[in-house]
PDB file of N, CA and C in Angstrom:
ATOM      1  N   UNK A   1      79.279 -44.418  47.857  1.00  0.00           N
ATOM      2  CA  UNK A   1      79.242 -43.025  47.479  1.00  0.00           C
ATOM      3  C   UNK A   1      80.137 -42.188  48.397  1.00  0.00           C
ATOM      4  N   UNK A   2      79.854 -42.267  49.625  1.00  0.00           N
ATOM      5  CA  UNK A   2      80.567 -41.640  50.703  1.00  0.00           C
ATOM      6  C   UNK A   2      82.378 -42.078  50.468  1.00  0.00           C
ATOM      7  N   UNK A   3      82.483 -43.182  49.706  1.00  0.00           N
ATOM      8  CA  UNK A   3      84.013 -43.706  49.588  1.00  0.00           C
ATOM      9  C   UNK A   3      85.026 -43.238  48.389  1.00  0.00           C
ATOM     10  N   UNK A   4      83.638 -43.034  47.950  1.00  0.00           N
ATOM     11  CA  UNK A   4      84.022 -41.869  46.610  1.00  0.00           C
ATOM     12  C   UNK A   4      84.112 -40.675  46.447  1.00  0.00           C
ATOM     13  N   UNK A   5      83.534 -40.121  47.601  1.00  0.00           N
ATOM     14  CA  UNK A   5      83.451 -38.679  47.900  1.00  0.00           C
ATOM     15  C   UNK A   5      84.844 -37.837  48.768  1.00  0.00           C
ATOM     16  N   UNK A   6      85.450 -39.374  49.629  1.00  0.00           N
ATOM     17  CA  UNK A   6      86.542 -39.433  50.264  1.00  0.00           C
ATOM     18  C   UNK A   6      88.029 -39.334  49.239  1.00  0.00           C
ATOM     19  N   UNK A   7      87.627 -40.584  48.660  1.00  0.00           N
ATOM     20  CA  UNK A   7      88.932 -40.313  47.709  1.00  0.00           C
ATOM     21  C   UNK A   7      88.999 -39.745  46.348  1.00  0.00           C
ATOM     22  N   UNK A   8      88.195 -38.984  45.845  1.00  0.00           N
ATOM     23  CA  UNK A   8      88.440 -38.115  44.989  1.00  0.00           C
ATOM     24  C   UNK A   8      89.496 -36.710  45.367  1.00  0.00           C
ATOM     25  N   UNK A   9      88.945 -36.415  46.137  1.00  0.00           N
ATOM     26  CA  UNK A   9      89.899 -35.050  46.857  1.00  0.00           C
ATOM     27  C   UNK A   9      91.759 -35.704  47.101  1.00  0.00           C
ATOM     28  N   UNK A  10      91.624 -36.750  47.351  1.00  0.00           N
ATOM     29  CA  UNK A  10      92.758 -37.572  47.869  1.00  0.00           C
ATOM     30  C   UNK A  10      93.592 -38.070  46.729  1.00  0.00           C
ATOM     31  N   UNK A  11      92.792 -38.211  45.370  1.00  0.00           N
ATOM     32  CA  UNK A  11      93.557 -38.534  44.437  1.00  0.00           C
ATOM     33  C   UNK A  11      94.137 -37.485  43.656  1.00  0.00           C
ATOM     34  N   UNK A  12      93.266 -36.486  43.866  1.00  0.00           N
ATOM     35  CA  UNK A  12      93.246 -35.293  43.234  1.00  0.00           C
ATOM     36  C   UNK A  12      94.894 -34.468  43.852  1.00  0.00           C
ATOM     37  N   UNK A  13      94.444 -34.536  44.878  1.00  0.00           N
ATOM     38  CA  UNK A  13      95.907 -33.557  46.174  1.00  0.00           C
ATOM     39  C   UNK A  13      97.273 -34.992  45.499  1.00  0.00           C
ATOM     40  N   UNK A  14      96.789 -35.764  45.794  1.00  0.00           N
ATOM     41  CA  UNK A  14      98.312 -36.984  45.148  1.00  0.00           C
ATOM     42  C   UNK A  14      98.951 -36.403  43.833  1.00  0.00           C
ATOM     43  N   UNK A  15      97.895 -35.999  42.614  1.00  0.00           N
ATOM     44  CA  UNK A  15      98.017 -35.991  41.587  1.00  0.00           C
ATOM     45  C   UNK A  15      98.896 -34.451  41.343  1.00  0.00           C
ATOM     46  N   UNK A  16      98.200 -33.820  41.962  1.00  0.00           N
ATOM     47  CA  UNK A  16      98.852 -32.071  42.004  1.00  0.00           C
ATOM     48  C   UNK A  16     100.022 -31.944  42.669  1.00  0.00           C
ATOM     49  N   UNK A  17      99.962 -32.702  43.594  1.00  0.00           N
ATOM     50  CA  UNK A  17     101.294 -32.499  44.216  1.00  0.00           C
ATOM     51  C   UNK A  17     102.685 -33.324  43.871  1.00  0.00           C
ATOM     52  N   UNK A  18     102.389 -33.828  42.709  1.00  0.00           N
ATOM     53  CA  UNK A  18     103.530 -34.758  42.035  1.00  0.00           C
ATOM     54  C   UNK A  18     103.541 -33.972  40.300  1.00  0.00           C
ATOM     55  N   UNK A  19     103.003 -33.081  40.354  1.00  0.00           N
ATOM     56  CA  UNK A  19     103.018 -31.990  39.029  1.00  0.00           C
ATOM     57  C   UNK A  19     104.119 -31.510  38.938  1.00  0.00           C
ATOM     58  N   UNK A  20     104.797 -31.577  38.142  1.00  0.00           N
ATOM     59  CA  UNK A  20     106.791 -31.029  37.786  1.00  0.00           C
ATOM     60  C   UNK A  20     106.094 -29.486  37.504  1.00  0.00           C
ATOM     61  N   UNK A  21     105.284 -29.464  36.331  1.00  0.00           N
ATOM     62  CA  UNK A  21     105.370 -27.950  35.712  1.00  0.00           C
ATOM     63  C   UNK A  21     103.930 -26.990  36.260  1.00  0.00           C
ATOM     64  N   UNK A  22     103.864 -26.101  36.097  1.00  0.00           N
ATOM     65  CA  UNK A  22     102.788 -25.049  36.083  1.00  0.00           C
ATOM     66  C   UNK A  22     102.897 -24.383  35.248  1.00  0.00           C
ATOM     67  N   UNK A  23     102.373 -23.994  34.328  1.00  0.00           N
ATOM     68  CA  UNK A  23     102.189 -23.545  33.304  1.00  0.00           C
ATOM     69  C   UNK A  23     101.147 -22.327  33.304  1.00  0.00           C
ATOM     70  N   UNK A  24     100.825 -22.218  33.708  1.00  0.00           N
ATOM     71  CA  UNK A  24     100.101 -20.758  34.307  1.00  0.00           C
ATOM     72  C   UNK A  24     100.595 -19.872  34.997  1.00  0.00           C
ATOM     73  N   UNK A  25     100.833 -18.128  34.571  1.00  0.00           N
ATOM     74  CA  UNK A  25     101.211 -17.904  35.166  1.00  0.00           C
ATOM     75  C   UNK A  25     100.951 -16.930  36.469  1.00  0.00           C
ATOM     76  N   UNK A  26     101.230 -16.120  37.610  1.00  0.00           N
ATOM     77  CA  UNK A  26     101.079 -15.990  38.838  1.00  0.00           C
ATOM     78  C   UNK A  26      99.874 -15.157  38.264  1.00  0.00           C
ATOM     79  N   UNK A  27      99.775 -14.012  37.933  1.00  0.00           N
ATOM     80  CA  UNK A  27      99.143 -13.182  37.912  1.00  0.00           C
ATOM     81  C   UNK A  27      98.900 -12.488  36.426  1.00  0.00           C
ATOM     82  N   UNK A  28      98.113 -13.866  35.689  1.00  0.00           N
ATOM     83  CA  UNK A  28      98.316 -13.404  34.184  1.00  0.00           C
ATOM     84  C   UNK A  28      97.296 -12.365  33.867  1.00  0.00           C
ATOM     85  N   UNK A  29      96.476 -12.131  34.454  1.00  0.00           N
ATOM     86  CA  UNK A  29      95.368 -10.300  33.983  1.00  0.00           C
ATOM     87  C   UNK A  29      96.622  -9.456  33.831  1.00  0.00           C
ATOM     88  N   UNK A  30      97.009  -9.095  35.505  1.00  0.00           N
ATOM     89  CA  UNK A  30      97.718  -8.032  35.720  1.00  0.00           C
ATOM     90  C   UNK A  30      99.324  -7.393  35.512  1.00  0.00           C
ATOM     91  N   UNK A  31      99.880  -9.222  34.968  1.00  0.00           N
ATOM     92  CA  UNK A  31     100.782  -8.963  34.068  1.00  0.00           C
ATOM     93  C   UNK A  31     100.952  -8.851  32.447  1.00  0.00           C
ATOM     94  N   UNK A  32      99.804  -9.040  31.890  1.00  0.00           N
ATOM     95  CA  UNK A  32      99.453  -8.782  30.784  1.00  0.00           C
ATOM     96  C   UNK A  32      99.858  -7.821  29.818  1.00  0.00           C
ATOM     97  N   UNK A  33     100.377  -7.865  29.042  1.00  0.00           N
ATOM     98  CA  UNK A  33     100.272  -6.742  27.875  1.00  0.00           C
ATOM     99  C   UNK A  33      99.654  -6.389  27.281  1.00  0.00           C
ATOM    100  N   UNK A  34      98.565  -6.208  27.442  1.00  0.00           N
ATOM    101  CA  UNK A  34      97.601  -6.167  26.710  1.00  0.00           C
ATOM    102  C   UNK A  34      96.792  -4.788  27.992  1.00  0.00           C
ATOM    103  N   UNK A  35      96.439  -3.949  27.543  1.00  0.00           N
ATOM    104  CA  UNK A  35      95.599  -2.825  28.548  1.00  0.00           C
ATOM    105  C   UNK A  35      94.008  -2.921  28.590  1.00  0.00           C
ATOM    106  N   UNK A  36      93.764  -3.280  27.535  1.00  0.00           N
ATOM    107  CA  UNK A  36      92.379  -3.595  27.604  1.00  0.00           C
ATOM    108  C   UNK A  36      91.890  -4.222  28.500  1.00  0.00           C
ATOM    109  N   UNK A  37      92.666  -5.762  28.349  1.00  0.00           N
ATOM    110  CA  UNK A  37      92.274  -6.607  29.413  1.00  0.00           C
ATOM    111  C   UNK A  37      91.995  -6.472  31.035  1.00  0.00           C
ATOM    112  N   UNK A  38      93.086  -5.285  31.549  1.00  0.00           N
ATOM    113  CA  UNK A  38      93.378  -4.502  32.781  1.00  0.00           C
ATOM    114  C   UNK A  38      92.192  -4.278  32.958  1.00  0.00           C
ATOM    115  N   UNK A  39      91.466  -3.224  31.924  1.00  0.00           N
ATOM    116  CA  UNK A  39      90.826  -2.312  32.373  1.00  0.00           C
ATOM    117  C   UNK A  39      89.490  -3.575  31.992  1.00  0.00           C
ATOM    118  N   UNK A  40      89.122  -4.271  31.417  1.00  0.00           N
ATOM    119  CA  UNK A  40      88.066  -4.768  31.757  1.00  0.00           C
ATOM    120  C   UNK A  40      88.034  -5.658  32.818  1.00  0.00           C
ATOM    121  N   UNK A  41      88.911  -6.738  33.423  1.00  0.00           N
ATOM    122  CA  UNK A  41      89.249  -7.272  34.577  1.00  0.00           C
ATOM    123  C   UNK A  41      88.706  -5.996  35.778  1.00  0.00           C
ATOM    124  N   UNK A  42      89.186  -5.128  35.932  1.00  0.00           N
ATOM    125  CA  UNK A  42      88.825  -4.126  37.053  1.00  0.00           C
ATOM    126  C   UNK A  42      87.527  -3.992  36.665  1.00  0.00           C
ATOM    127  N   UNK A  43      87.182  -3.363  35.883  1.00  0.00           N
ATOM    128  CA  UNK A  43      85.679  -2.891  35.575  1.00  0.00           C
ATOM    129  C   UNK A  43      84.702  -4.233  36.001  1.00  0.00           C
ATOM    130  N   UNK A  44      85.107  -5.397  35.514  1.00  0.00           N
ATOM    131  CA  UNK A  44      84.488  -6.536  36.178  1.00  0.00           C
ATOM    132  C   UNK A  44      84.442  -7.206  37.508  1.00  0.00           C
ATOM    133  N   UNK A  45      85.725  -6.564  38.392  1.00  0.00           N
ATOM    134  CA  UNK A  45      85.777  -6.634  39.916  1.00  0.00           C
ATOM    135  C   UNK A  45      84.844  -5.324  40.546  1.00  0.00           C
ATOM    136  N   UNK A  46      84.686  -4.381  39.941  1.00  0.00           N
ATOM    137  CA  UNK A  46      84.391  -3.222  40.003  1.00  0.00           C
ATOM    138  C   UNK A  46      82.569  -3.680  40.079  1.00  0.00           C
ATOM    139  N   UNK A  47      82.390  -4.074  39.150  1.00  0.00           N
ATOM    140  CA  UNK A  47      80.816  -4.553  39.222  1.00  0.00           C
ATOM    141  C   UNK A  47      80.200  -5.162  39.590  1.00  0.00           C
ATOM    142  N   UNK A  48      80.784  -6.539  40.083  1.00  0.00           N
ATOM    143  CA  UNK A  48      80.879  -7.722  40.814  1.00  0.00           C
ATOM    144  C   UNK A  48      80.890  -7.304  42.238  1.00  0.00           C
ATOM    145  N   UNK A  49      81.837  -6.262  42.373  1.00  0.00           N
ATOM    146  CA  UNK A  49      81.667  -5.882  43.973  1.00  0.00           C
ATOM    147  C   UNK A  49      80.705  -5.094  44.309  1.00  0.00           C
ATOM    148  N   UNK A  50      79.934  -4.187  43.075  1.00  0.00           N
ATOM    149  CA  UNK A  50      78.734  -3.630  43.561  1.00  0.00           C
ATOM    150  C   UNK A  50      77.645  -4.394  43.555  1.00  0.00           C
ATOM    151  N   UNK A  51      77.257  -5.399  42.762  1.00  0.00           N
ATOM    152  CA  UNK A  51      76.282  -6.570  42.531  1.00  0.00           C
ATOM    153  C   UNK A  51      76.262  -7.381  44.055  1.00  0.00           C
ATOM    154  N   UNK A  52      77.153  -7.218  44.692  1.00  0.00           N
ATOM    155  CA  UNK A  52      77.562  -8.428  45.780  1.00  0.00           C
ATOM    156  C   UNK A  52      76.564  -7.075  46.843  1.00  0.00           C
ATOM    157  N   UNK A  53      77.273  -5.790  47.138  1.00  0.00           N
ATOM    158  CA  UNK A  53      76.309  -5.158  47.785  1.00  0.00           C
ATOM    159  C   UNK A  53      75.090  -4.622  48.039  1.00  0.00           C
ATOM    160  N   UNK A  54      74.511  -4.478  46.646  1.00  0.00           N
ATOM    161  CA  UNK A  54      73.160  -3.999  46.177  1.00  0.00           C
ATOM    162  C   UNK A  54      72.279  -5.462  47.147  1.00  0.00           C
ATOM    163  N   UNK A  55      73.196  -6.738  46.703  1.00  0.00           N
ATOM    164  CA  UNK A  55      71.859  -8.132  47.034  1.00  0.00           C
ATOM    165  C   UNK A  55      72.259  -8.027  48.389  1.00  0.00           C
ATOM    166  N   UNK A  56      73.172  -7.738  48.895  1.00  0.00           N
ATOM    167  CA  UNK A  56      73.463  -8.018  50.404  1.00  0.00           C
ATOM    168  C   UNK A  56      72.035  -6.898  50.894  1.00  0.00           C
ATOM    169  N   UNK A  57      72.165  -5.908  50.316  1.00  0.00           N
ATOM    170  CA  UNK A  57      71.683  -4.406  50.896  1.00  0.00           C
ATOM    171  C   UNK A  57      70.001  -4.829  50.782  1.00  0.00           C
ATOM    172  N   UNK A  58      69.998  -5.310  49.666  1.00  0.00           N
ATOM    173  CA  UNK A  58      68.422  -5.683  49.312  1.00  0.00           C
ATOM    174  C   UNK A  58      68.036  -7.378  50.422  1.00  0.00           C
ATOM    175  N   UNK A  59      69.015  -7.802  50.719  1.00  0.00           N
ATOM    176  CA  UNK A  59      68.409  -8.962  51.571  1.00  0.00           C
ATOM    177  C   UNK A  59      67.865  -8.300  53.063  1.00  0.00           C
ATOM    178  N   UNK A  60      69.296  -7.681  53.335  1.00  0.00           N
ATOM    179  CA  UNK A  60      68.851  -6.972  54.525  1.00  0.00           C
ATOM    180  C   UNK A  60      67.956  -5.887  54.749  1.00  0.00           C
ATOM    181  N   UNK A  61      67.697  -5.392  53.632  1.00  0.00           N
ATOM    182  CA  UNK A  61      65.895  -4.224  53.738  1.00  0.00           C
ATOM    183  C   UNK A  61      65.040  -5.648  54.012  1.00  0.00           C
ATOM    184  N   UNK A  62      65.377  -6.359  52.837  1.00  0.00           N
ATOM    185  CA  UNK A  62      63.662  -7.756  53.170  1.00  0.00           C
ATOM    186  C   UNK A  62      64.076  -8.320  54.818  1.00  0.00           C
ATOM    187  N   UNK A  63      64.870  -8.244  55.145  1.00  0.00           N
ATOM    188  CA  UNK A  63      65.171  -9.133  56.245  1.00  0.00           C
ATOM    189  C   UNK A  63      64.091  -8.079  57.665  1.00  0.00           C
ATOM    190  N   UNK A  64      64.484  -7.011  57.396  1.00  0.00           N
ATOM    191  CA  UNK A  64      64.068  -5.897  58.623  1.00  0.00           C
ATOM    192  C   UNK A  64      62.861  -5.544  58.277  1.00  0.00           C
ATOM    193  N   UNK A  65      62.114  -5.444  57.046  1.00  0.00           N
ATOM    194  CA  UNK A  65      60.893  -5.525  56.514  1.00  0.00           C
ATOM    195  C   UNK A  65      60.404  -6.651  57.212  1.00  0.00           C
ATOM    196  N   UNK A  66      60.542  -7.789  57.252  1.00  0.00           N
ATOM    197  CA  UNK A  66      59.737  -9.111  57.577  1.00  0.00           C
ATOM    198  C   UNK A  66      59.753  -8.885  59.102  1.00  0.00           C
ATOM    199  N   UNK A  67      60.798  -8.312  59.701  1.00  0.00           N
ATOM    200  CA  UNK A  67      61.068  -8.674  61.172  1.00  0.00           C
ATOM    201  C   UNK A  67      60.082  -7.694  61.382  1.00  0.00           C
ATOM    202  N   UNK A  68      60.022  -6.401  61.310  1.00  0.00           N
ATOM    203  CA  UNK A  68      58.984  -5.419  61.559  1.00  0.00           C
ATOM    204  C   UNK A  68      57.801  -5.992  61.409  1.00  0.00           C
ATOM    205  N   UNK A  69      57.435  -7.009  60.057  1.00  0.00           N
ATOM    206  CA  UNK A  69      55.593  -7.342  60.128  1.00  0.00           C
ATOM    207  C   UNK A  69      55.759  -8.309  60.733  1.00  0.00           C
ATOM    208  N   UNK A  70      56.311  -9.633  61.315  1.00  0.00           N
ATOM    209  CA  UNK A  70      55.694 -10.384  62.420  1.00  0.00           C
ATOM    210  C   UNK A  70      54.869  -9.884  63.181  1.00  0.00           C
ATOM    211  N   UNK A  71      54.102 -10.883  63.299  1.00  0.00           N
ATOM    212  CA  UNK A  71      53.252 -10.909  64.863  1.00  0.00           C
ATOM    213  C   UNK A  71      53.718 -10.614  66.192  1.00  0.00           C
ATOM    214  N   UNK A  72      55.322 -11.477  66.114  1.00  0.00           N
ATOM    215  CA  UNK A  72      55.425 -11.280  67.376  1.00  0.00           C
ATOM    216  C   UNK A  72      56.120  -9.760  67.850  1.00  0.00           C
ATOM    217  N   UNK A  73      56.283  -8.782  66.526  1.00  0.00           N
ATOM    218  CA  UNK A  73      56.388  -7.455  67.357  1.00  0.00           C
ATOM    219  C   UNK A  73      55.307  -6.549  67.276  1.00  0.00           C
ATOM    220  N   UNK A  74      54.393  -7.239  67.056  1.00  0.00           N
ATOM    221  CA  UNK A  74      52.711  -6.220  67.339  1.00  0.00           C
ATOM    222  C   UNK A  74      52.450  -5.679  68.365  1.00  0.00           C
ATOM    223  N   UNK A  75      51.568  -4.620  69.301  1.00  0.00           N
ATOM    224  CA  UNK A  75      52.042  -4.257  70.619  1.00  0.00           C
ATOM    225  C   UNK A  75      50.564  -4.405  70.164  1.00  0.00           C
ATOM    226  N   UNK A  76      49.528  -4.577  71.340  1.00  0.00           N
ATOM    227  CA  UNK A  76      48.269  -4.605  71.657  1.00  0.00           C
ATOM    228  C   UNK A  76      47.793  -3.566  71.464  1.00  0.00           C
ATOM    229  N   UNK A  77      46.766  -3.093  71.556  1.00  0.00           N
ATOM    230  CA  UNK A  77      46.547  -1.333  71.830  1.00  0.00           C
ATOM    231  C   UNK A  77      45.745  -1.585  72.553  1.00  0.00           C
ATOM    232  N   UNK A  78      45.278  -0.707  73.703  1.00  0.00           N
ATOM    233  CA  UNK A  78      44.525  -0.923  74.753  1.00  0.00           C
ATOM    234  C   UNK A  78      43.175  -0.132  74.669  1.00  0.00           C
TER     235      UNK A  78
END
């Protein structure tokens, strides 16, 4: 398994790097003719990048929530 896990990547990099054509091109959204596409591509980086902060934002409230109720920052009361 481990020998297979080795040379897959290895056959893979052999295989790509002996590729004559690319056929795709650099930046096909944003060279596009098409405007629609623009504007939904952005609108979808656009949302994607707020989705990415909302869970970041919401891990880190649970994160400082939990750290606050441990035990180990309880203070005694005397």
């Amino acid at each position: 398994s481990s020998l297979v896990n080795f040379l897959f990547p290895v056959a893979l990099f052999l295989a790509l790097r002996s590729a004559e054509y690319v056929l795709h091109p650099q930046m096909p959204i944003l060279s596009s003719q098409a405007g629609v596409l623009r504007y939904v591509f952005l609108a979808l980086v656009i949302l994607l990048s707020a989705a990415c902060l909302s869970l970041a934002d919401l891990l880190d409230h649970l994160t400082r929530k939990s750290q606050r109720n441990s035990p180990s920052t309880v203070h005694p009361t005397a």
